[in-house]
C-alpha atoms as a PDB file:
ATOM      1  CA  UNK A   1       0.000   0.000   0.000  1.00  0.00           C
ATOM      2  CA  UNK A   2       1.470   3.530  -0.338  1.00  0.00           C
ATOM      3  CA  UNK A   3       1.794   4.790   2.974  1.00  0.00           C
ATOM      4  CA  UNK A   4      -0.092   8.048   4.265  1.00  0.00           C
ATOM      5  CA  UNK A   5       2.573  10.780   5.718  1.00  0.00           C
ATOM      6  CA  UNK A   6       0.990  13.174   7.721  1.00  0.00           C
ATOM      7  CA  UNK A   7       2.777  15.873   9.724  1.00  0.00           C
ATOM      8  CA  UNK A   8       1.222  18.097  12.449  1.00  0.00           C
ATOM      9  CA  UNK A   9       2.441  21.693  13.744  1.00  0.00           C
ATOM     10  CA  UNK A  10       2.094  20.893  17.725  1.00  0.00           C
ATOM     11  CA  UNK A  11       1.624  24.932  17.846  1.00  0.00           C
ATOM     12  CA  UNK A  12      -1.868  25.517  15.948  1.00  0.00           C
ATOM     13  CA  UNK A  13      -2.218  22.318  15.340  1.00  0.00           C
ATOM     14  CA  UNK A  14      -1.896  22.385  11.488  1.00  0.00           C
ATOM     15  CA  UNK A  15      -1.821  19.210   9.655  1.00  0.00           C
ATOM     16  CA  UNK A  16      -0.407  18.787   6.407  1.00  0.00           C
ATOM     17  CA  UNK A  17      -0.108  15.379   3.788  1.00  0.00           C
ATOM     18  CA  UNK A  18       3.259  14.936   2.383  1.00  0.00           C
ATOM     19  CA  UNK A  19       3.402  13.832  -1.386  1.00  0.00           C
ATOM     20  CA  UNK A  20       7.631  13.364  -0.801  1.00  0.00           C
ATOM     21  CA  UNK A  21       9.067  13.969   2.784  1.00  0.00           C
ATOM     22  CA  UNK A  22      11.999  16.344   3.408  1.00  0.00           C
ATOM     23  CA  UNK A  23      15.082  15.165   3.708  1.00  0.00           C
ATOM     24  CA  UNK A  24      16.535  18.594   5.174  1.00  0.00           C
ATOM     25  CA  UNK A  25      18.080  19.678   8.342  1.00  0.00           C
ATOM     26  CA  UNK A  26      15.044  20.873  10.095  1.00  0.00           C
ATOM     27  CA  UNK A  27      12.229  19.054   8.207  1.00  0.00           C
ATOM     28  CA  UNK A  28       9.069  20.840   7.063  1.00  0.00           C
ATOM     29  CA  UNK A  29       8.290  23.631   9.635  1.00  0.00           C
ATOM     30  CA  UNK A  30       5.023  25.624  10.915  1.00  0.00           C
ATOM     31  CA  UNK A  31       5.316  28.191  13.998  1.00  0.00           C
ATOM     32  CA  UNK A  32       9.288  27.980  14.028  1.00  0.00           C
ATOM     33  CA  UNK A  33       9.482  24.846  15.069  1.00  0.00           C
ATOM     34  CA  UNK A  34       9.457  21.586  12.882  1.00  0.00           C
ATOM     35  CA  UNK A  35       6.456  19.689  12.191  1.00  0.00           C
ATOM     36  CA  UNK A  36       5.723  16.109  13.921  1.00  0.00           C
ATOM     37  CA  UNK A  37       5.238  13.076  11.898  1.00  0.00           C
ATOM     38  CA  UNK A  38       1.472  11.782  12.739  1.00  0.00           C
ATOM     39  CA  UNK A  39       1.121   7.509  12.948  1.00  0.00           C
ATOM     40  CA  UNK A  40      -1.802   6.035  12.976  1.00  0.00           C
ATOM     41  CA  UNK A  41      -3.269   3.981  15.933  1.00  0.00           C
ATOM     42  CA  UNK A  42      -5.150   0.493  15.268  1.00  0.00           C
ATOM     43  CA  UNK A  43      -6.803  -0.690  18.786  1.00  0.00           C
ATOM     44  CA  UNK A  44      -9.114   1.103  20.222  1.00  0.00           C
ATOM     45  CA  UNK A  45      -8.171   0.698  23.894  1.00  0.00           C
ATOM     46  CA  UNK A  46     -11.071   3.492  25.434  1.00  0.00           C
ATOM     47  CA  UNK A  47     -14.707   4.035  25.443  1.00  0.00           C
ATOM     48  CA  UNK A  48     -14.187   6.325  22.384  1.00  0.00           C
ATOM     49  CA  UNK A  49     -14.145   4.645  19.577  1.00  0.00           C
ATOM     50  CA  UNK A  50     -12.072   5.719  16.785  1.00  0.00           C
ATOM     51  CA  UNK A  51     -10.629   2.400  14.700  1.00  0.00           C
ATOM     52  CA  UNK A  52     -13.017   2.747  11.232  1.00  0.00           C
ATOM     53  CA  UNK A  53     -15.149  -0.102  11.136  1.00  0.00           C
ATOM     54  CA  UNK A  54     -16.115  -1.037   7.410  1.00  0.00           C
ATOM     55  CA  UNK A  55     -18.862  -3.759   5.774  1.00  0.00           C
ATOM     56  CA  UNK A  56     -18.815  -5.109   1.862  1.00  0.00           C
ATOM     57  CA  UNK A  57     -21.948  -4.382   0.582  1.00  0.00           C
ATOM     58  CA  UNK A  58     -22.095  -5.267  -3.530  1.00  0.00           C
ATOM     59  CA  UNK A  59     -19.141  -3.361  -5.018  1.00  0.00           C
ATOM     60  CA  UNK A  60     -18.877  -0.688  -2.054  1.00  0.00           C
ATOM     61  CA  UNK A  61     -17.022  -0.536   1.749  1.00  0.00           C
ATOM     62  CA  UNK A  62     -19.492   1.131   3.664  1.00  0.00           C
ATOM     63  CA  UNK A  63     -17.567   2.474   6.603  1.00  0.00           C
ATOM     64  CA  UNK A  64     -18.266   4.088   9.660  1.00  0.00           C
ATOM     65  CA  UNK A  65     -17.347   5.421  12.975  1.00  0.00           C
ATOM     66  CA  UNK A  66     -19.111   4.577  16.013  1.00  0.00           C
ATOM     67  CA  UNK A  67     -17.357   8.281  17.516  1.00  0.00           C
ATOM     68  CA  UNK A  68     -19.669  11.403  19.160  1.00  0.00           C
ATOM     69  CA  UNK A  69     -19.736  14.108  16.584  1.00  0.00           C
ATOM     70  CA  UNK A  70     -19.886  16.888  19.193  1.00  0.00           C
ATOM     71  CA  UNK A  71     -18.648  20.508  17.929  1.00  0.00           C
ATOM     72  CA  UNK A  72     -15.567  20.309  19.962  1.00  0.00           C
ATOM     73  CA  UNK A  73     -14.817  16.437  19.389  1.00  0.00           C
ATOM     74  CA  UNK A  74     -16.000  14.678  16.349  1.00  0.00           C
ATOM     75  CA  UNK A  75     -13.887  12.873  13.696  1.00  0.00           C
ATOM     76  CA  UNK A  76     -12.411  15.658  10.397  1.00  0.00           C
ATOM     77  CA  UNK A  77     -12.146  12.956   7.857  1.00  0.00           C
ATOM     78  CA  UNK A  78     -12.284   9.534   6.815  1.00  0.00           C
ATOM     79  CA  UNK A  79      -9.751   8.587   4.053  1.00  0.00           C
ATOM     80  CA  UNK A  80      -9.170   5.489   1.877  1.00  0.00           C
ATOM     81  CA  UNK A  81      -5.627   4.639   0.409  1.00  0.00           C
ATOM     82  CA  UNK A  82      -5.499   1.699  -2.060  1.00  0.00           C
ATOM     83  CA  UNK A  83      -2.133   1.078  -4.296  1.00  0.00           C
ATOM     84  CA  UNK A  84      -3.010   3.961  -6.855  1.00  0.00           C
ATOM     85  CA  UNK A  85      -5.605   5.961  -5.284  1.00  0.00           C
ATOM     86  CA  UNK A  86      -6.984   8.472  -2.719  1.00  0.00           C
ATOM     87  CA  UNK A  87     -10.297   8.996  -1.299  1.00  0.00           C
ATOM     88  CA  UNK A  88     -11.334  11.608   1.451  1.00  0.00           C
ATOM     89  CA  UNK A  89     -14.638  12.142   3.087  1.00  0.00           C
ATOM     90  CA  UNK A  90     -14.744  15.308   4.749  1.00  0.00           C
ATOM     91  CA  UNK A  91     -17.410  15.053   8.109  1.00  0.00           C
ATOM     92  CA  UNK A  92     -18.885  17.696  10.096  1.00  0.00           C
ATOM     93  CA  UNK A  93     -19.996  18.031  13.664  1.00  0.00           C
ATOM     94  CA  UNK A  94     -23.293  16.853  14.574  1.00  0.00           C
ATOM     95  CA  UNK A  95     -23.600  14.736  11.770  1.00  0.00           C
ATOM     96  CA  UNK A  96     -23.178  10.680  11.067  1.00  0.00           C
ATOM     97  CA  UNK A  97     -19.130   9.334  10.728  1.00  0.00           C
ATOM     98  CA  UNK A  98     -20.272   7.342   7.436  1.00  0.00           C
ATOM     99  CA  UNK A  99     -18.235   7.329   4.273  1.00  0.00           C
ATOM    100  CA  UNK A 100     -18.536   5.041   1.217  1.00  0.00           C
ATOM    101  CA  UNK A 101     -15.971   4.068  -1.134  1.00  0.00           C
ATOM    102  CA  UNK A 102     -15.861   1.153  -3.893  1.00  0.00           C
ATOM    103  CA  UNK A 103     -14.887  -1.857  -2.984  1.00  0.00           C
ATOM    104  CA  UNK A 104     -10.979  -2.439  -3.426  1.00  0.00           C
ATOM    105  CA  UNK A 105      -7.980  -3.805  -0.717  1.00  0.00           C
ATOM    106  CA  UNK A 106      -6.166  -0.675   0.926  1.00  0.00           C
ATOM    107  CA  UNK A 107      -6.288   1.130   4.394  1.00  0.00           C
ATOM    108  CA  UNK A 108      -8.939   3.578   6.058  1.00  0.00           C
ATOM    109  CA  UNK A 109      -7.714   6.233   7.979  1.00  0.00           C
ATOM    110  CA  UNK A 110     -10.134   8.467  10.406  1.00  0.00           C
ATOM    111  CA  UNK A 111      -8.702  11.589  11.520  1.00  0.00           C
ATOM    112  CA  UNK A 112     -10.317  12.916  14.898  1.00  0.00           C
ATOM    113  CA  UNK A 113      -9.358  16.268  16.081  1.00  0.00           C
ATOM    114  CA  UNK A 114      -8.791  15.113  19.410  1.00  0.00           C
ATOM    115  CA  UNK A 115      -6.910  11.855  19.678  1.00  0.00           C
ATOM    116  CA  UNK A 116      -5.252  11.520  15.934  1.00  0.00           C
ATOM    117  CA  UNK A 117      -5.187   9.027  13.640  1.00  0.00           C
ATOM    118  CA  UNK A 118      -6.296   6.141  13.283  1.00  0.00           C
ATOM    119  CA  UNK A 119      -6.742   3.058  10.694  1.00  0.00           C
ATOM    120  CA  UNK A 120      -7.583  -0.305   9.791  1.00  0.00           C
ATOM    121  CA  UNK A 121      -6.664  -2.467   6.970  1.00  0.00           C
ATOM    122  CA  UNK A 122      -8.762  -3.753   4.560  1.00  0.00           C
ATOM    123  CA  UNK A 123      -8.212  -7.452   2.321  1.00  0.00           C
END
């Protein structure tokens, strides 16, 4: 699978995907100080549950996130990385943490703007 780089200003909390990470001295920066990688998480260990869950239904992953959508704590995005391809589903607060994709072996990623990233793989 390609893997997801994700880096994440510990400032303002800006998050940024990488296409080709820097090599340099003092890596990619935000507020004068150099941005953290970001891994993802895979076991849900709390009563908050953030690991996407996913079903096959004909040709599609339906996936969801059983997570509270409240307007400080809700999950930003669920993403879907197969060998050649990228798809994000942007999610607001107060509304379901459901995103549908076809059908094809990759990883999803949620991103929730309190506890990170997280993913599961799917054959």
């Amino acid at each position: 699978m390609k893997e997801l780089i994700l880096k994440k200003c510990n400032s303002c909390g800006a998050l940024v995907k990488v296409i080709n990470d820097c090599n340099c001295k003092f890596g990619i920066m935000c507020c004068d100080a150099e941005m953290v990688s970001i891994k993802a998480n895979s076991v849900d260990a709390s009563f908050e549950k953030h690991v996407p869950q996913f079903n096959v239904v004909d040709d599609k992953l339906i996936v969801t996130v059983n997570h509270v959508m409240d307007e400080d704590h809700f999950i930003e995005w669920i993403m879907f990385v197969t060998l050649d391809k990228e798809e994000t589903v942007y999610l607001k607060p107060n509304t379901n943490a459901t995103a549908e994709f076809p059908y094809h072996k990759g990883i999803l990623y949620a991103y929730c703007n309190k506890h990170g990233l997280w993913s599961k793989e799917v054959l």
